[in-house]
Protein backbone atom coordinates (compact mmCIF):
# COMPACT_ATOMS: atom_id res chain seq x y z
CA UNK A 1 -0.49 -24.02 -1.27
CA UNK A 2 -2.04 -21.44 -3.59
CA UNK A 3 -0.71 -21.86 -7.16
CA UNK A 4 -0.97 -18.41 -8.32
CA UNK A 5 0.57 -18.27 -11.87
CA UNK A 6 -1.85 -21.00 -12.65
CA UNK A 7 -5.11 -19.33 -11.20
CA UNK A 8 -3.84 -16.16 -13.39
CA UNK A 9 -3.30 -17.83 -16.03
CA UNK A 10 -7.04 -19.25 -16.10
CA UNK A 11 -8.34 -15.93 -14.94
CA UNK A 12 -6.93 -14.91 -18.23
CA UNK A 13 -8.12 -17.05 -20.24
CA UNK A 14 -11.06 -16.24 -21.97
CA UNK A 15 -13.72 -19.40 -21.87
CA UNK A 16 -11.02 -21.69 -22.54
CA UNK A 17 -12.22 -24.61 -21.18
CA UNK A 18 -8.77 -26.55 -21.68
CA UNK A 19 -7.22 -23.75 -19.86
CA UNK A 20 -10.20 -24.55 -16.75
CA UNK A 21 -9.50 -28.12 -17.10
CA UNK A 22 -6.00 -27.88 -16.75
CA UNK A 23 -6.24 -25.68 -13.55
CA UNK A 24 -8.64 -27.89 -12.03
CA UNK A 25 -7.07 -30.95 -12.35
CA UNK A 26 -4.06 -29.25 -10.96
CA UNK A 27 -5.92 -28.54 -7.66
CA UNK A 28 -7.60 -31.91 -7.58
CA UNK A 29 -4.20 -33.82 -7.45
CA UNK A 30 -3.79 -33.99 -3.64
CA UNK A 31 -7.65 -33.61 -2.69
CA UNK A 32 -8.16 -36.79 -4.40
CA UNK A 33 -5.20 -38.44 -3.64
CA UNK A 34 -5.81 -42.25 -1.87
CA UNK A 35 -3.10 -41.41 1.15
CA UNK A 36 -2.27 -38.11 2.11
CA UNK A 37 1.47 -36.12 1.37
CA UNK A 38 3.83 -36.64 4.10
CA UNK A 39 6.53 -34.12 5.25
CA UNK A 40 8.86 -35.73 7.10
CA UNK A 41 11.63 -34.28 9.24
CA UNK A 42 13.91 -36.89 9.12
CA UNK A 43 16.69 -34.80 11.51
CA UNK A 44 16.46 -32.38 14.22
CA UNK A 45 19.54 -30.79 13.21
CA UNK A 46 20.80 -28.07 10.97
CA UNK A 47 23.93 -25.98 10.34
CA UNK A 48 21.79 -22.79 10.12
CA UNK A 49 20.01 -21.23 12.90
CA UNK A 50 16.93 -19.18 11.32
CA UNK A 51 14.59 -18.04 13.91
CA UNK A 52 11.38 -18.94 12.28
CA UNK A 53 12.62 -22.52 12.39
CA UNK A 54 9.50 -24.10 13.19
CA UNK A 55 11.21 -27.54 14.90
CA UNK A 56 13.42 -24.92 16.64
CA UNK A 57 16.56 -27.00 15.08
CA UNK A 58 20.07 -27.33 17.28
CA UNK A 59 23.37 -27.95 15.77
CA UNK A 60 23.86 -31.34 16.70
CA UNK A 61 21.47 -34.83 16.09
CA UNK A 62 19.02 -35.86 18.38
CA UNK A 63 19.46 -39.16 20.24
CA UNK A 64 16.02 -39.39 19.39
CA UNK A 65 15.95 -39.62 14.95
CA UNK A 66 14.58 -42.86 14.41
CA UNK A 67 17.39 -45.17 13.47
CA UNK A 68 17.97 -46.24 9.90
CA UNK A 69 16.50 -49.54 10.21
CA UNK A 70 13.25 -47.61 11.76
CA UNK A 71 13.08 -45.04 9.18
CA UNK A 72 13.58 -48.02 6.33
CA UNK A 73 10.55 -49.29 7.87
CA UNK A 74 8.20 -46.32 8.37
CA UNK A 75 8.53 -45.87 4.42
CA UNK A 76 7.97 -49.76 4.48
CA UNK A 77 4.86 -49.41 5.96
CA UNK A 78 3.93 -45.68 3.98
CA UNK A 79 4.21 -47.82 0.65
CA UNK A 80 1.57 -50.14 1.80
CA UNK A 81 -0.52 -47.31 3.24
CA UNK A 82 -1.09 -46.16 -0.71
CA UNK A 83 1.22 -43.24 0.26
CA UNK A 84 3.25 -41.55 -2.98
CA UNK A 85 4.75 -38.62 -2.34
CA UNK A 86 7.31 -37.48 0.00
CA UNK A 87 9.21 -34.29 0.97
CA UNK A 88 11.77 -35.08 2.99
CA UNK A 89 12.82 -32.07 5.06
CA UNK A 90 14.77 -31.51 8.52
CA UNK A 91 16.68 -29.65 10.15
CA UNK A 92 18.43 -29.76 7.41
CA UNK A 93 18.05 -33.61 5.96
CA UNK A 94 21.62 -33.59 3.97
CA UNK A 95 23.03 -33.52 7.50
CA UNK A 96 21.57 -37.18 7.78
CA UNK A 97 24.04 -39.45 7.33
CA UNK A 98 21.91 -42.56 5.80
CA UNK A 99 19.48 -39.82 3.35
CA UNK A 100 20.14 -41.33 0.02
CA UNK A 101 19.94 -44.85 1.58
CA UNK A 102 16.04 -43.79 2.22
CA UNK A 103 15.70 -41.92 -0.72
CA UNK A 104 16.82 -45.43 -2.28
CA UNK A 105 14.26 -46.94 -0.04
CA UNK A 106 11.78 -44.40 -1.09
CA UNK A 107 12.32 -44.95 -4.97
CA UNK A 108 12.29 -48.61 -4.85
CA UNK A 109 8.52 -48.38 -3.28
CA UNK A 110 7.05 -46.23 -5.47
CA UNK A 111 7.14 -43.06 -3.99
CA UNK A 112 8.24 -39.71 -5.42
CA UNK A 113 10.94 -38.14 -2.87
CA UNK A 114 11.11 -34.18 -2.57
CA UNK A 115 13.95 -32.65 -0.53
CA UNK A 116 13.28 -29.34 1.57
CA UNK A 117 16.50 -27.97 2.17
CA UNK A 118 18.75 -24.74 3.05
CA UNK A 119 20.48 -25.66 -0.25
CA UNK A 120 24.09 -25.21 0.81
CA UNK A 121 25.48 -28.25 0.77
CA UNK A 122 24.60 -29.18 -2.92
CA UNK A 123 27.01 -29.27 -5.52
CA UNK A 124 27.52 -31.11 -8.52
CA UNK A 125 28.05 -34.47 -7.04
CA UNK A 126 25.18 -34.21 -4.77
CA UNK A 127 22.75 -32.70 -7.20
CA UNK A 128 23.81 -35.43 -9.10
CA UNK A 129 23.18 -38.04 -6.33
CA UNK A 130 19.62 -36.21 -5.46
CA UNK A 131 18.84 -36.79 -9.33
CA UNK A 132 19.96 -40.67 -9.53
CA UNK A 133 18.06 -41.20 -6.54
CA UNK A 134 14.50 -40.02 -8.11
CA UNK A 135 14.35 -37.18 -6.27
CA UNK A 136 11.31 -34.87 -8.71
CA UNK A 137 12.05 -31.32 -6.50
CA UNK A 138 14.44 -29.67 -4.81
CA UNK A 139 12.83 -26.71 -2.37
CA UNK A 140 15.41 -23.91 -0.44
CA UNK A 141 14.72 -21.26 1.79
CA UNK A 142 16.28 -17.73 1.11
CA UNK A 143 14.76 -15.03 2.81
CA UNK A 144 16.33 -11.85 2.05
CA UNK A 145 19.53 -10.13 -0.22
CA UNK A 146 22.91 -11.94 0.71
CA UNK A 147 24.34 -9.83 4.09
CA UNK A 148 20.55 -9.52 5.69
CA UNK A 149 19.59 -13.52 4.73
CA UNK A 150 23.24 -14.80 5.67
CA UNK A 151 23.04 -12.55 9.07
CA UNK A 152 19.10 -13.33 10.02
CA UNK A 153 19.68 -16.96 9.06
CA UNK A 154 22.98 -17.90 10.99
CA UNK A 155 25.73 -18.23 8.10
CA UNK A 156 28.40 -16.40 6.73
CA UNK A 157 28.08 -17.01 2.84
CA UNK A 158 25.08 -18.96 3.28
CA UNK A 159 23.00 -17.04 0.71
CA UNK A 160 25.71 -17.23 -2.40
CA UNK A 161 25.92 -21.35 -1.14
CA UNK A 162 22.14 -21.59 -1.45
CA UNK A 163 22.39 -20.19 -5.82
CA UNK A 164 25.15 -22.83 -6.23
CA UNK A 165 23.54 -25.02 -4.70
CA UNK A 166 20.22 -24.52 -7.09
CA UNK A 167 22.07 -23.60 -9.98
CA UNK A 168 24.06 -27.36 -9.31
CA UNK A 169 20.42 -28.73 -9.60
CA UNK A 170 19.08 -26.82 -12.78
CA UNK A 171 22.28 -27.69 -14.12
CA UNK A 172 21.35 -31.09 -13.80
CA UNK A 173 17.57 -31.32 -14.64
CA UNK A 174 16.24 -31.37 -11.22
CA UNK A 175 13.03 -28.97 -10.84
CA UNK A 176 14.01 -26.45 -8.23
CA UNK A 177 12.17 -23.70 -5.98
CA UNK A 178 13.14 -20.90 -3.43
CA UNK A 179 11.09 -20.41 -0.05
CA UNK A 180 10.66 -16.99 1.66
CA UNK A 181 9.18 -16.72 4.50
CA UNK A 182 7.41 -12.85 4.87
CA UNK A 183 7.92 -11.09 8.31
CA UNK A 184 7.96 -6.95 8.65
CA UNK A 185 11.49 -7.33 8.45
CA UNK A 186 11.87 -8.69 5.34
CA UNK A 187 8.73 -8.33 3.00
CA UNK A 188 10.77 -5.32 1.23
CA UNK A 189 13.20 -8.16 0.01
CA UNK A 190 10.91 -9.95 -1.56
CA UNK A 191 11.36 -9.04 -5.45
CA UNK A 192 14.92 -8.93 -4.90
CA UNK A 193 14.87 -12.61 -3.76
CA UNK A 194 12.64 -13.48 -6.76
CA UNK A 195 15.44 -11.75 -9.06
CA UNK A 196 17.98 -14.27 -7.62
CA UNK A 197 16.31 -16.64 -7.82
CA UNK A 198 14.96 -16.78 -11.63
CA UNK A 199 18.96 -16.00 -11.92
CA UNK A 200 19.64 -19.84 -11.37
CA UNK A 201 16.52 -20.77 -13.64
CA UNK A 202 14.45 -21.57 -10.67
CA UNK A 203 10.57 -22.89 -11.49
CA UNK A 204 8.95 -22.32 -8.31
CA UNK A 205 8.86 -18.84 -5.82
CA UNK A 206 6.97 -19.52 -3.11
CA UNK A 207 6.05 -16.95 -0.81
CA UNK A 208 5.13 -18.22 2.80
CA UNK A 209 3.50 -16.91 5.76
CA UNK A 210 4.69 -16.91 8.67
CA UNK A 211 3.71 -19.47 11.10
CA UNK A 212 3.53 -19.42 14.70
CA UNK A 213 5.57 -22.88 15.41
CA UNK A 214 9.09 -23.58 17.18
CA UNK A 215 11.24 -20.95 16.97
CA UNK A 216 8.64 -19.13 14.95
CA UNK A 217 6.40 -18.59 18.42
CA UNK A 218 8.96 -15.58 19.25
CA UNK A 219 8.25 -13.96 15.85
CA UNK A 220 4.38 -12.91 16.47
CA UNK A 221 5.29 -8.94 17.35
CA UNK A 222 7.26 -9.50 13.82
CA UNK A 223 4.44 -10.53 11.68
CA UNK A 224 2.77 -8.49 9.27
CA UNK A 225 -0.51 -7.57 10.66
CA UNK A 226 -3.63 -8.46 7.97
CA UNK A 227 -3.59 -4.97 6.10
CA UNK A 228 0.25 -5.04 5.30
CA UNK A 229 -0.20 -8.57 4.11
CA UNK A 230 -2.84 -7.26 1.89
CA UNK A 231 -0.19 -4.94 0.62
CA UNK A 232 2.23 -7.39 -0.10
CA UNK A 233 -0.34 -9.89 -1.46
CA UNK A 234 -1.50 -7.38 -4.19
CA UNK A 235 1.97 -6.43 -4.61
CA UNK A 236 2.53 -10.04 -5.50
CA UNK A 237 -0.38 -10.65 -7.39
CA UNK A 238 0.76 -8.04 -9.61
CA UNK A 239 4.31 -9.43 -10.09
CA UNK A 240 3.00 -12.35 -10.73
CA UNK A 241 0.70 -11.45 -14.00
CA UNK A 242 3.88 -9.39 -15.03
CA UNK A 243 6.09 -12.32 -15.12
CA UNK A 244 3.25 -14.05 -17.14
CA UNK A 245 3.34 -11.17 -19.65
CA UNK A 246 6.81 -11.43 -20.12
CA UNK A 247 7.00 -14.80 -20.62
CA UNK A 248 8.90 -15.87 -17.28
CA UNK A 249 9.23 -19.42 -16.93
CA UNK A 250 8.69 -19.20 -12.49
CA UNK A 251 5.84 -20.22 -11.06
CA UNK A 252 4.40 -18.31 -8.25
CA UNK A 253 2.79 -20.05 -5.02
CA UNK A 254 2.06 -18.87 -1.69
CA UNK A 255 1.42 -21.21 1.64
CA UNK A 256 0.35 -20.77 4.94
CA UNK A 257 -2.55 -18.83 4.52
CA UNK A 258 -5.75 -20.03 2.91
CA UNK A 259 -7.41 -16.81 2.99
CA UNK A 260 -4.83 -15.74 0.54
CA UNK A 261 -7.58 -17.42 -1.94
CA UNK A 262 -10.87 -15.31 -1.63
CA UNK A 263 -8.71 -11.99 -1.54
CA UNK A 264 -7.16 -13.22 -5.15
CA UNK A 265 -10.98 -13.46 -5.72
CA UNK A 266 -11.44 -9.65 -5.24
CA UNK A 267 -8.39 -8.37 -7.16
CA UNK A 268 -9.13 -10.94 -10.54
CA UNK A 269 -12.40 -9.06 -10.13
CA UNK A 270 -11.28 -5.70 -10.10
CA UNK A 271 -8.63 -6.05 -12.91
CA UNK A 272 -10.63 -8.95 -15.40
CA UNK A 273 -14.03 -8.81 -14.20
CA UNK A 274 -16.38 -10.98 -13.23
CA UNK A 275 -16.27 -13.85 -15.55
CA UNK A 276 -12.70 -14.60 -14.62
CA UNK A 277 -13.68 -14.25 -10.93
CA UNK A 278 -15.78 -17.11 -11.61
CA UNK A 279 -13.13 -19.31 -12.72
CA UNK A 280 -10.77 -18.79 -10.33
CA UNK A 281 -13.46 -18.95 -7.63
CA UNK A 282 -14.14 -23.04 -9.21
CA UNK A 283 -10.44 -23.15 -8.95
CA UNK A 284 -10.70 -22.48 -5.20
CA UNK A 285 -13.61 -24.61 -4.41
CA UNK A 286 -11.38 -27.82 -6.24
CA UNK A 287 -8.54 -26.91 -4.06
CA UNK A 288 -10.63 -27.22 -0.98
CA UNK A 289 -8.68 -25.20 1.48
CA UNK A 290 -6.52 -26.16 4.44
CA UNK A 291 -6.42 -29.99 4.77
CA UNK A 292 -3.95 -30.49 7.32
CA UNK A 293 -4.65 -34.00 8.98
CA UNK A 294 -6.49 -34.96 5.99
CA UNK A 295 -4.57 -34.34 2.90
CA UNK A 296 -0.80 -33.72 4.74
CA UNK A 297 0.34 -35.24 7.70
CA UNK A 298 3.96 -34.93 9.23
CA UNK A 299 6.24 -37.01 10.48
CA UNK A 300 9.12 -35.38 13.41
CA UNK A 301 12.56 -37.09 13.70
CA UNK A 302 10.97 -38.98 16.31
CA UNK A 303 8.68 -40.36 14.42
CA UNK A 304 5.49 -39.00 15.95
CA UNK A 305 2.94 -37.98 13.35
CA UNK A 306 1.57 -34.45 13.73
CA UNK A 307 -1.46 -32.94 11.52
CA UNK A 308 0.59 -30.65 9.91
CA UNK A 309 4.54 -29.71 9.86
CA UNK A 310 3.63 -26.83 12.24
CA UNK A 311 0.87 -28.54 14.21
CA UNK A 312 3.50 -30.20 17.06
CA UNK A 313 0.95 -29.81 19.84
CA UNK A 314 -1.17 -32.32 18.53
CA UNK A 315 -0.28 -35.82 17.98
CA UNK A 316 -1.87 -38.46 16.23
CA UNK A 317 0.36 -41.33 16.48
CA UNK A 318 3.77 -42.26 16.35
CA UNK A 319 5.88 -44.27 13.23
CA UNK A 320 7.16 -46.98 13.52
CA UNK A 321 5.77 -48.42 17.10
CA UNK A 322 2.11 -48.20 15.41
CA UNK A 323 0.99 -48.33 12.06
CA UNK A 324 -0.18 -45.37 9.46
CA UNK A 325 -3.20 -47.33 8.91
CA UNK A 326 -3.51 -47.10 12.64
CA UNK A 327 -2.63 -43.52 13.35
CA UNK A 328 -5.02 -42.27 10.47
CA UNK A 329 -8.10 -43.70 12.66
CA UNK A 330 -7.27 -40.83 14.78
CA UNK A 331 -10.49 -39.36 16.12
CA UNK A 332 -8.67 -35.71 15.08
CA UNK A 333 -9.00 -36.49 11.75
CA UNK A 334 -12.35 -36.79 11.71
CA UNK A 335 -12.73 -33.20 13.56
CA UNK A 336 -10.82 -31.71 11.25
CA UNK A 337 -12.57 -33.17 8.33
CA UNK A 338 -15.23 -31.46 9.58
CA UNK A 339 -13.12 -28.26 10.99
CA UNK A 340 -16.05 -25.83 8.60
CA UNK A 341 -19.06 -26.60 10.86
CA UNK A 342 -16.64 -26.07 14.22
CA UNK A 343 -15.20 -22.88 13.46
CA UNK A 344 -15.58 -20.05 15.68
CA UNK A 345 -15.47 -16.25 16.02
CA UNK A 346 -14.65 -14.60 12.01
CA UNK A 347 -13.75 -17.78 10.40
CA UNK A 348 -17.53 -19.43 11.83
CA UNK A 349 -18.90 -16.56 10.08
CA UNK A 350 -17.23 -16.05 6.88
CA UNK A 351 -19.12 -16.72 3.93
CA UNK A 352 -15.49 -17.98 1.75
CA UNK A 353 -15.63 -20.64 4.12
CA UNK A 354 -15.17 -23.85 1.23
CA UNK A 355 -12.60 -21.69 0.32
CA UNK A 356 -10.75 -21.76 3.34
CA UNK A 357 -11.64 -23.69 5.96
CA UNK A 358 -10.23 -21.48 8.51
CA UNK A 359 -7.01 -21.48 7.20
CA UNK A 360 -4.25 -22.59 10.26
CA UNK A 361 -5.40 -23.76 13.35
CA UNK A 362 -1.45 -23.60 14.61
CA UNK A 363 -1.90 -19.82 15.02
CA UNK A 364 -5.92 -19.89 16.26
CA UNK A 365 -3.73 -21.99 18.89
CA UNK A 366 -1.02 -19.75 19.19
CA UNK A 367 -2.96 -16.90 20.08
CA UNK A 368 -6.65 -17.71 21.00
CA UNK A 369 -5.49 -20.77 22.86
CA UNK A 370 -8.85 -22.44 20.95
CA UNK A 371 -8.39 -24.98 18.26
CA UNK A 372 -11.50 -23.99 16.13
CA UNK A 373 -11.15 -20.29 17.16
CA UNK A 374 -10.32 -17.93 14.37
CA UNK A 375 -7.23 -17.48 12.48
CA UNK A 376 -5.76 -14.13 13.58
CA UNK A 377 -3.75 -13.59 10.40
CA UNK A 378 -6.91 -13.61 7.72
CA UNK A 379 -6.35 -10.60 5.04
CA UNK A 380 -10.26 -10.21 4.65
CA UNK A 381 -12.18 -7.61 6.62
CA UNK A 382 -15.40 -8.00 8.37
CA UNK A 383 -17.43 -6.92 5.35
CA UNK A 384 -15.81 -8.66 2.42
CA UNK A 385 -16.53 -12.05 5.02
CA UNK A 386 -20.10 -11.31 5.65
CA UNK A 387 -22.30 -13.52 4.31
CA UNK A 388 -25.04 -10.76 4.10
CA UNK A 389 -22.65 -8.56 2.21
CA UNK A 390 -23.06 -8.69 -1.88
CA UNK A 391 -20.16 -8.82 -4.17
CA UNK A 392 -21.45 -4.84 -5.20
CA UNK A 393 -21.33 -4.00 -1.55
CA UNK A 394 -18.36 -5.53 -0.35
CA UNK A 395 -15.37 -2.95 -0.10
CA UNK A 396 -14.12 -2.20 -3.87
CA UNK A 397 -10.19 -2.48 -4.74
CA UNK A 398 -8.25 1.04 -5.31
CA UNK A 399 -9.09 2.30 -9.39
CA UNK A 400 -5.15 1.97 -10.18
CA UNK A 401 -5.87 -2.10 -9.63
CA UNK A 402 -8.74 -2.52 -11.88
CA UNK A 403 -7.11 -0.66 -14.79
């Protein structure tokens, strides 16, 4: 996750050290974290049907969720593994009967539960519920204005249940964000969704890439090809500094693509020069790139441990039949701690690199068939990744951005 508002808001900042500090010990949360973030899709099933679902959810539960007495003890045995955060997700987890029962669980241990939801069926008494149970976040998807999102994500009135549903948690002092998900069919949405959702005081917008998982494998002819996700990227990047300059208490992130990073690099450049380059660029190296396997791990419904929510094709393990201590010795791991010196093709070659780390190896997978081959949805071109190519040579950003 790139935290943009905050790299903008140090780009801005003069030589404010406190302002550095502050952004860096942001990023350095979860690389220096003793056990890494878990995702966990604690149901297969959801009463929505979007189709960049990346479990590929059905409408009914699988005979194969991990009972409640297994899923008490995979957080059981997370606790002892040092593990402190986390986020639990689905399907669509409210559908699980026994949720607050490990959300309970989950409190009682120590560790901070975040919910990743469609949002619908919160209202007062659940966001209520979700509070008293220690829940810290509340995430929802939304990915377009009311008919297209309701019609493209399987539910009639599904877009004005998903405000309620995070106006119910403002209401109530949870933290709350919205989730879009960019394809060619919806990136002209985007600002309208961000409207909405600063409408029910929302403190996170977080702008996703798509990602070639699940349901999300029939998508590829849909995804933005690098150059218009450049567009929309500098699009965003400029919303972003606007809402900072009016005061606009969202947050914006994006996910899902790492080289989002060293183009940010380029634009602070262009529009603050080259001293606030340099302290975004420090932001970036703290943040460390993709660290999926290392810093995140998933758990499915099954309880199989994956490197990454997206990542179902590998497997490192499965909850509750082994131990976490036991699935982290996964020889993976240590690959992909090591993922910058096997890189292949562009990403082997690019000089952002410790920036990146090849972003997702899900869609190298998806479309090279190669682990370590190279991420075919970079934004960077050839010359801006060369290492032989100096910052005065590398392609310059259109006058109107630099102004």
């Amino acid at each position: 996750m790139l935290m943009l508002t905050d790299m903008l808001e140090v780009a801005r900042g003069g030589e404010s050290q406190a302002a550095l500090g502050k952004g860096l010990a942001r990023q350095r949360f979860s690389q220096e974290a003793a056990a890494p973030v878990v995702v966990w899709n604690v149901c297969k099933h959801c009463n929505m049907t979007c189709p960049h679902c990346y479990v590929a959810a059905g409408p009914r539960p699988s005979p194969s969720d991990l009972t409640t007495e297994q899923a008490l003890a995979v957080l059981d045995d997370l606790a002892r593994s040092g593990v402190r955060v986390v986020i639990f997700s689905g399907g669509e987890p409210l559908l699980r009967a026994d949720l607050f029962a490990l959300l309970a669980r989950a409190r009682s241990l120590g560790i901070a539960p975040q919910l990743s939801t469609n949002g619908v069926l919160i209202d007062e008494a659940v966001a209520i519920r979700l509070r008293d149970h220690g829940v810290g976040y509340v995430g929802v998807s939304i990915d377009g204005r009311p008919e297209w999102n309701d019609g493209y994500r399987g539910m009639d009135g599904g877009h004005a249940a998903a405000l309620a549903g995070l106006a119910a948690c403002h209401a109530v002092g949870l933290r709350t964000g919205v989730r879009i998900t960019l394809t060619r069919k919806n990136v002209d949405q985007l600002e309208d969704v961000l409207a909405a959702s600063e409408g029910v005081g929302v403190g996170r917008f977080y702008v996703s890439h798509l990602v070639y998982a699940g349901r999300g494998l029939r998508l590829v002819g849909d995804d933005l090809t690098p150059t218009e996700t450049r567009a929309a990227l500098t699009r965003l990047f400029e919303i972003a500094e606007r809402k900072l300059d009016a005061g606009s208490k969202v947050r914006v992130v994006t996910g899902s693509n790492d080289s989002d990073g060293p183009l940010l690099l380029g634009w602070v450049a262009a529009r603050h020069g080259e001293a606030a380059r340099a302290r975004v660029e420090r932001l970036l190296v703290a943040r460390g790139g993709n660290t999926a396997g290392e810093k995140m791990i998933d758990i499915d419904h099954r309880g199989e441990v994956h490197p990454d929510q997206f990542w179902r094709g590998a497997t490192l393990g499965k909850l509750p039949e082994q131990s976490l201590a036991e699935v982290l010795r996964h020889p993976l791991r240590a690959e992909l701690a090591t993922r910058a010196e096997r890189l292949e093709g562009r990403c082997g070659r690019c000089k952002f690199v410790a920036l990146c780390r090849g972003s997702h190896r899900e869609r190298a997978l998806a479309v090279h068939g190669r682990m370590w081959a190279e991420d075919p949805a970079c934004v960077m071109t050839d010359a801006e990744i060369d290492p032989l190519t100096t910052r005065e040579e590398a392609p310059r950003w259109p006058a109107s951005l630099s102004s």
